[in-house]
N, C-alpha and C. Protein backbone atom coordinates (compact mmCIF):
# COMPACT_ATOMS: atom_id res chain seq x y z
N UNK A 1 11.27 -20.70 -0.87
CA UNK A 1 10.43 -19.99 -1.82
C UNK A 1 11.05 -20.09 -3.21
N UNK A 2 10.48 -19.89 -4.61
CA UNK A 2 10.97 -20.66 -5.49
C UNK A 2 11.21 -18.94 -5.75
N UNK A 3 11.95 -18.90 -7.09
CA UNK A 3 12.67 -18.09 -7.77
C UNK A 3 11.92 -17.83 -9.32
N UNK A 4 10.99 -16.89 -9.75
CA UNK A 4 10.44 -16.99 -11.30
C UNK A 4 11.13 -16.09 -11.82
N UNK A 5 10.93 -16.47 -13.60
CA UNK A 5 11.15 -14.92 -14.41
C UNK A 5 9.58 -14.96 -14.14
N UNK A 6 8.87 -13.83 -14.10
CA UNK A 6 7.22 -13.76 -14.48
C UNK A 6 7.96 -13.14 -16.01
N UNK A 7 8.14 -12.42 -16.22
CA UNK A 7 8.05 -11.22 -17.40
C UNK A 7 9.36 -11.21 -18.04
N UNK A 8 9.84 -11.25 -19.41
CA UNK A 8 11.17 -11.20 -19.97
C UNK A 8 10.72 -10.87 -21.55
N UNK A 9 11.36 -9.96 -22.15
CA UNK A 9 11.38 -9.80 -23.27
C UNK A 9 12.72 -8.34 -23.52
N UNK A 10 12.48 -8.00 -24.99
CA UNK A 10 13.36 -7.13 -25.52
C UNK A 10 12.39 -6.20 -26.57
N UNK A 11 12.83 -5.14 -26.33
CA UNK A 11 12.01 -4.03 -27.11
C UNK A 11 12.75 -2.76 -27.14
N UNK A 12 12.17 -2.25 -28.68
CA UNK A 12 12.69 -1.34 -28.86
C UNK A 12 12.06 0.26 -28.12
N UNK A 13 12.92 0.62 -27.62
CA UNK A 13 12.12 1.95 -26.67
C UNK A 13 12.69 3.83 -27.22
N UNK A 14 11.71 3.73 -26.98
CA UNK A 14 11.57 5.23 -27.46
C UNK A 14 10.81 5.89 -26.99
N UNK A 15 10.18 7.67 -27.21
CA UNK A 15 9.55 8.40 -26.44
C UNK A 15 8.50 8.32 -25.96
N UNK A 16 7.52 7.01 -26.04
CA UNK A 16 6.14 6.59 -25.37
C UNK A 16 6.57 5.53 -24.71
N UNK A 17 6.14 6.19 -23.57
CA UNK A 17 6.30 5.14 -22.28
C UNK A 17 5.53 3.33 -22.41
N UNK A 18 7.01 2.54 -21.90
CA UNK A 18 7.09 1.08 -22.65
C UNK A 18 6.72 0.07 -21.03
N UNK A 19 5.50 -0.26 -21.32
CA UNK A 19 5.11 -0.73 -19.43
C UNK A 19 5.60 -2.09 -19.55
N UNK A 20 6.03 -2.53 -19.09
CA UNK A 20 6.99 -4.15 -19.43
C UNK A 20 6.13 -5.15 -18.79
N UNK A 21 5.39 -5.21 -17.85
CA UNK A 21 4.69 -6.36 -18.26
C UNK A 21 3.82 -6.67 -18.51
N UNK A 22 3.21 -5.42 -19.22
CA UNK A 22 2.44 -5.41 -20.04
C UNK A 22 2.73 -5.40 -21.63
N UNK A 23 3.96 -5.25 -21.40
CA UNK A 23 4.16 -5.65 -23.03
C UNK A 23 3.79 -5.00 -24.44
N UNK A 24 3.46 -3.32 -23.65
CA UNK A 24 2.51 -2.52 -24.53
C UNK A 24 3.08 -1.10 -24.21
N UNK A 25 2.36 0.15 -24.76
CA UNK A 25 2.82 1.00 -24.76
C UNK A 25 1.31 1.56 -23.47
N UNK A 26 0.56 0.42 -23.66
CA UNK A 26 -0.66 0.65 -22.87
C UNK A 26 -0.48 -0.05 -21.93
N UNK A 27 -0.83 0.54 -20.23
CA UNK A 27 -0.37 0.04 -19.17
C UNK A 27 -2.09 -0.93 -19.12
N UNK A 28 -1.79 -2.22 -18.31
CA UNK A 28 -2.53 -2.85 -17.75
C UNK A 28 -2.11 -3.37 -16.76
N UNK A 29 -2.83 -3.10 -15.51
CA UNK A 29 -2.59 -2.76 -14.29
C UNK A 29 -1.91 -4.88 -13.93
N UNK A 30 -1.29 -5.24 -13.24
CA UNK A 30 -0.31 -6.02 -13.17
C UNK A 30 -0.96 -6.44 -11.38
N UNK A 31 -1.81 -7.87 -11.35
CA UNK A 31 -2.38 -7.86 -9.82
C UNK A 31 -1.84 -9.41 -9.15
N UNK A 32 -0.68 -9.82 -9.85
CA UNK A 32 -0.23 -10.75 -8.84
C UNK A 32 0.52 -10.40 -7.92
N UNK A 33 -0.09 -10.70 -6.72
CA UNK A 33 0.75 -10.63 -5.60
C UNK A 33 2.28 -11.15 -5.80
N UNK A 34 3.36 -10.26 -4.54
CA UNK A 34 4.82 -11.18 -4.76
C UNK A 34 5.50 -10.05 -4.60
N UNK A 35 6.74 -10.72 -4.38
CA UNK A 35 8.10 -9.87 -4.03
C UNK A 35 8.88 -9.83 -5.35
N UNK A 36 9.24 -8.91 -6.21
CA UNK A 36 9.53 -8.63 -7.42
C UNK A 36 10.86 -7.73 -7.62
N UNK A 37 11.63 -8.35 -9.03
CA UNK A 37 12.42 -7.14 -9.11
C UNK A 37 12.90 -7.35 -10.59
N UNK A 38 13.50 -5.98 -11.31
CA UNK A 38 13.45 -6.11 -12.38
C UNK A 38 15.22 -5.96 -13.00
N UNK A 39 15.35 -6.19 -14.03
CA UNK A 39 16.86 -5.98 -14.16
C UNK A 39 16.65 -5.39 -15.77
N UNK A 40 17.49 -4.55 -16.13
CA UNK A 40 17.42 -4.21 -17.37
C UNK A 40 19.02 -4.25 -18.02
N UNK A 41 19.04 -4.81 -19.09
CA UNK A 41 20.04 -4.39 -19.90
C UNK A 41 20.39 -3.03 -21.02
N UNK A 42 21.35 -2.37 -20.33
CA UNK A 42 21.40 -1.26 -21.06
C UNK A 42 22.70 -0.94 -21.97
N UNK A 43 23.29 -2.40 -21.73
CA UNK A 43 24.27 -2.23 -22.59
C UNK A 43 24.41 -1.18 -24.12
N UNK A 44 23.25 -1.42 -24.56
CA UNK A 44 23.08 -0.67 -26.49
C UNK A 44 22.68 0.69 -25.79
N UNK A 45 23.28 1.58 -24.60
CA UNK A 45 22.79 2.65 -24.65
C UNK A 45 24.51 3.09 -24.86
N UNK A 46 24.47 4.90 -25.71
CA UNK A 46 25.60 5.72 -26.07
C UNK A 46 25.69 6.40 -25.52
N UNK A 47 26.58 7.93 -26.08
CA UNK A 47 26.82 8.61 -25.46
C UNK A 47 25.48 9.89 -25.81
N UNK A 48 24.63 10.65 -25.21
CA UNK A 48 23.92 11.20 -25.83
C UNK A 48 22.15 10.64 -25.22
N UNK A 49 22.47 9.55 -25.17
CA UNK A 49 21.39 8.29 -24.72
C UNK A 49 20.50 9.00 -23.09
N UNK A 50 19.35 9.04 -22.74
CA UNK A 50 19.15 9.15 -21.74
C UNK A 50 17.40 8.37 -21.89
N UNK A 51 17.49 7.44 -20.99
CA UNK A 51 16.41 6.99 -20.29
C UNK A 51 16.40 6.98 -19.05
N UNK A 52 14.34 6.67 -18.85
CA UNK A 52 14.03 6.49 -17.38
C UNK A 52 13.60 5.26 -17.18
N UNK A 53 13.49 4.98 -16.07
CA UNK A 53 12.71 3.65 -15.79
C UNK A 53 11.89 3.87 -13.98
N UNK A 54 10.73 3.48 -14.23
CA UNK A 54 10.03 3.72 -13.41
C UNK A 54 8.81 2.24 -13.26
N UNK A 55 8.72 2.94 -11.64
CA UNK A 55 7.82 1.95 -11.22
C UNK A 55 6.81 2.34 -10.51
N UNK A 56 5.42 1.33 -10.71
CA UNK A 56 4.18 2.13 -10.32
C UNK A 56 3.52 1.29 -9.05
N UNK A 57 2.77 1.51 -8.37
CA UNK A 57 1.92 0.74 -7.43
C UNK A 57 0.84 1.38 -6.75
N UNK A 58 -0.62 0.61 -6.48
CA UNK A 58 -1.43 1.20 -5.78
C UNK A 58 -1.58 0.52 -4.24
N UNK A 59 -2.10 1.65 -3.21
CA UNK A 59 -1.41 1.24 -1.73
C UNK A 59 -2.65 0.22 -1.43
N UNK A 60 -3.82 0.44 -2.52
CA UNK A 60 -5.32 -0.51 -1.85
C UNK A 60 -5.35 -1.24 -3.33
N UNK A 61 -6.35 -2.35 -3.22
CA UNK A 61 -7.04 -2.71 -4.65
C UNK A 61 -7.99 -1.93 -4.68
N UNK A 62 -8.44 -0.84 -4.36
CA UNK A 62 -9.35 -0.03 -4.37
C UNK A 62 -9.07 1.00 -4.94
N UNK A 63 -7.60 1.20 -4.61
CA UNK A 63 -6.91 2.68 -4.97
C UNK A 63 -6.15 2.87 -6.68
N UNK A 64 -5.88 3.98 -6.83
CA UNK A 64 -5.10 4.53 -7.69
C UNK A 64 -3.73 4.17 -7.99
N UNK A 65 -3.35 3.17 -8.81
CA UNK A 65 -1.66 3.27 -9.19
C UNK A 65 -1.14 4.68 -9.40
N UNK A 66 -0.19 4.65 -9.05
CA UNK A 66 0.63 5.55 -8.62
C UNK A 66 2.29 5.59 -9.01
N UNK A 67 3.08 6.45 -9.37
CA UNK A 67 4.49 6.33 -9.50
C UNK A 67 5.08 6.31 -8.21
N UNK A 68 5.94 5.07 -7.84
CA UNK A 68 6.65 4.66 -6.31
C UNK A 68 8.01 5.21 -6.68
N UNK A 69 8.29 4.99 -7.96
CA UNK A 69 10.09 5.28 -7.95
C UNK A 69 10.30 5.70 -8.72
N UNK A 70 11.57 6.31 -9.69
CA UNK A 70 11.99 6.54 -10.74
C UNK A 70 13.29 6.98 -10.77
N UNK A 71 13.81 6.18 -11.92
CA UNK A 71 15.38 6.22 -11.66
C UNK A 71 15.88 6.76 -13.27
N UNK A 72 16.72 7.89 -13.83
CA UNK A 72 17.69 8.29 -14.85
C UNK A 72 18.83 7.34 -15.22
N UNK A 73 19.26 6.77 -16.17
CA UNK A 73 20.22 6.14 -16.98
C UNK A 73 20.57 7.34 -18.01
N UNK A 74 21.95 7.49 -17.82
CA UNK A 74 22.41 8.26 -19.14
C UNK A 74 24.16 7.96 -19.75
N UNK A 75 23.79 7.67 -21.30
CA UNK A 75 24.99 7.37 -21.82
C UNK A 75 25.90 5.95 -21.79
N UNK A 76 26.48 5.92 -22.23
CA UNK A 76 27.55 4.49 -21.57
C UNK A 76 27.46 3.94 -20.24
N UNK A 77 26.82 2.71 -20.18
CA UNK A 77 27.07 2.26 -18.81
C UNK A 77 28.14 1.36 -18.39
N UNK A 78 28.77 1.82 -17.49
CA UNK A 78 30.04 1.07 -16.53
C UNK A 78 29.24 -0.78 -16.87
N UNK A 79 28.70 -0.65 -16.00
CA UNK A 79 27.60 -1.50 -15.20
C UNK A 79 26.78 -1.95 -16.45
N UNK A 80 26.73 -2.40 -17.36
CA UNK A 80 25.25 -2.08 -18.38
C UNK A 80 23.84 -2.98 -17.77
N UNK A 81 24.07 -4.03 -16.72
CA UNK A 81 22.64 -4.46 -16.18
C UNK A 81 22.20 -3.51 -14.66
N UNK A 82 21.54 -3.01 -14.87
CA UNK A 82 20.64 -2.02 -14.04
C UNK A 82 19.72 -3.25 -13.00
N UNK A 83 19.47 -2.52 -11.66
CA UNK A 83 19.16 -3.80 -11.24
C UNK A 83 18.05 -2.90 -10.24
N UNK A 84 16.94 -2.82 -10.39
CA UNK A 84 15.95 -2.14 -9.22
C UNK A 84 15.71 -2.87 -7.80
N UNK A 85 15.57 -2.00 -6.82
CA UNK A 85 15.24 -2.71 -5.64
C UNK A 85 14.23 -3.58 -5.79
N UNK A 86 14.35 -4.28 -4.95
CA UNK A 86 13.02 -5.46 -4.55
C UNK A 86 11.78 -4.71 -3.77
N UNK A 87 10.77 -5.19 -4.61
CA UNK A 87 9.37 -4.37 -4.06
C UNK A 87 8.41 -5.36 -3.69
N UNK A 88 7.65 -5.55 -2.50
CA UNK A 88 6.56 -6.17 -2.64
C UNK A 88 5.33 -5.72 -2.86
N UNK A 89 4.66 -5.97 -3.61
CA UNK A 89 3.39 -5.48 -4.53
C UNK A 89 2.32 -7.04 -3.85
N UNK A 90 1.26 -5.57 -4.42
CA UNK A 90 0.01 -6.49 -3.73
C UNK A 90 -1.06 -6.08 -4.78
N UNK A 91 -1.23 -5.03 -4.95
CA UNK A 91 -1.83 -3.92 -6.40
C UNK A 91 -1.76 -3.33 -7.64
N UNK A 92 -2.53 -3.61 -8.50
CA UNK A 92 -2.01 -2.13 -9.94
C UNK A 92 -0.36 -2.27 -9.34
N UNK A 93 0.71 -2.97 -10.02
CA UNK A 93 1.76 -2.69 -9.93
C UNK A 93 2.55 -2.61 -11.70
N UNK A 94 3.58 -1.99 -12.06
CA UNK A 94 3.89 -2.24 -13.45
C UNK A 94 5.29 -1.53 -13.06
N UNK A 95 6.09 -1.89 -14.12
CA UNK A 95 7.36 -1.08 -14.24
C UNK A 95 7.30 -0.38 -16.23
N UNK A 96 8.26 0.33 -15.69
CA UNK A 96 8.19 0.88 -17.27
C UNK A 96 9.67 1.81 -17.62
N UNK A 97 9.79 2.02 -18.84
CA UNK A 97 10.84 2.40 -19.75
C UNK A 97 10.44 3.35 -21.14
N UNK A 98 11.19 4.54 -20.73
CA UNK A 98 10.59 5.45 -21.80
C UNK A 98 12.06 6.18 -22.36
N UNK A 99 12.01 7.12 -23.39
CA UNK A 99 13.45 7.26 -23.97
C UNK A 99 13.38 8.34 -23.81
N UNK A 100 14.46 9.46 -22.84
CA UNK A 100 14.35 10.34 -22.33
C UNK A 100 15.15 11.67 -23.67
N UNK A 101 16.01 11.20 -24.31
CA UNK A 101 17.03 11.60 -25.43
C UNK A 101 17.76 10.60 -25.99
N UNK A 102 18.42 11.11 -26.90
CA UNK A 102 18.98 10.08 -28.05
C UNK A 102 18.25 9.45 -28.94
N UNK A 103 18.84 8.13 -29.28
CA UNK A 103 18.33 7.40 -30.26
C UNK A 103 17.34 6.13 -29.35
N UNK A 104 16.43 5.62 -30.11
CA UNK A 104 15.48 4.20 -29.58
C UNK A 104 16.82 3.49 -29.40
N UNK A 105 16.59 2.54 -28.60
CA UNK A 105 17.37 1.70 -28.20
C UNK A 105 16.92 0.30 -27.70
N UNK A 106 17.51 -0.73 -28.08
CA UNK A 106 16.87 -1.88 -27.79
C UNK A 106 17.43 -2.51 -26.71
N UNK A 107 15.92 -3.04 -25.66
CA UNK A 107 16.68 -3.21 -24.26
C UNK A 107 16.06 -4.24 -23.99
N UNK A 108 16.81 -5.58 -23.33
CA UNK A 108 16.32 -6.30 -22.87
C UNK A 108 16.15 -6.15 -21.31
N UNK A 109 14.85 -6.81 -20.94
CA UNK A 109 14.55 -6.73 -19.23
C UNK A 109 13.93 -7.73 -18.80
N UNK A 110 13.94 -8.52 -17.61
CA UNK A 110 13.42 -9.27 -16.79
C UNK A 110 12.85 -9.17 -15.14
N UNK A 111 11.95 -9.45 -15.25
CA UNK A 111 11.05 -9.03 -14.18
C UNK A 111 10.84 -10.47 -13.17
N UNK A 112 11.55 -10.45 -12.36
CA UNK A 112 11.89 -11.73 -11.32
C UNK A 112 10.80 -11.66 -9.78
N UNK A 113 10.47 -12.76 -9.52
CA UNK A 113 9.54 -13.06 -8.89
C UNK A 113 9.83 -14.29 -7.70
N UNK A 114 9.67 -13.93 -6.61
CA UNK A 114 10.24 -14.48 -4.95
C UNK A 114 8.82 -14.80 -5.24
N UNK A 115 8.18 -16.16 -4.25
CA UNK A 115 7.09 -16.35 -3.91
C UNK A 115 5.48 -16.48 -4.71
């Protein structure tokens, strides 16, 4: 099975939720099938700094996206690439990044694609 980026960019994030592959502050629901995962760089986060990052999916193409996960980053990271589990999506799927405290911060992320 081959290995993609689907989605890669860098943006500046702050208190309106940042849907990444959509590329907007406006979610558009995300319907390629695939086994996915995302990695973020959080290196440019401080002390003071708190973001979330979350991920959405609906269980039908019929149904409602929905929040599946959501994970807290705060301050200096050991680690600065963040690395989310692998999800397989079939529906309305998106990930996203919003700035929980501190300052905007500019983060790069990539959204990797099995199949």
């Amino acid at each position: 099975m081959a290995i993609t980026e689907a989605f890669q960019a860098s943006v500046s994030v702050g208190v309106t939720e940042y849907f990444c592959a959509s590329a907007s502050t406006t979610v558009a629901d995300q319907t390629a099938d695939g086994v996915y995962q995302t990695l973020f760089d959080l290196s440019a986060l401080a002390a003071g700094d708190t973001f979330r990052i979350r991920v959405y999916e609906a269980i039908s193409s019929a149904g409602t996206r929905r929040q599946l996960e959501e994970w807290t980053v705060s301050g200096v990271q050991v680690n600065p690439i963040y690395v989310t589990p692998t999800f397989i999506f079939l529906h309305k799927w998106e990930f996203s990044l919003t700035k929980i405290a501190g300052t905007d911060r500019s983060i790069s992320w990539s959204i990797r694609k099995v199949a």
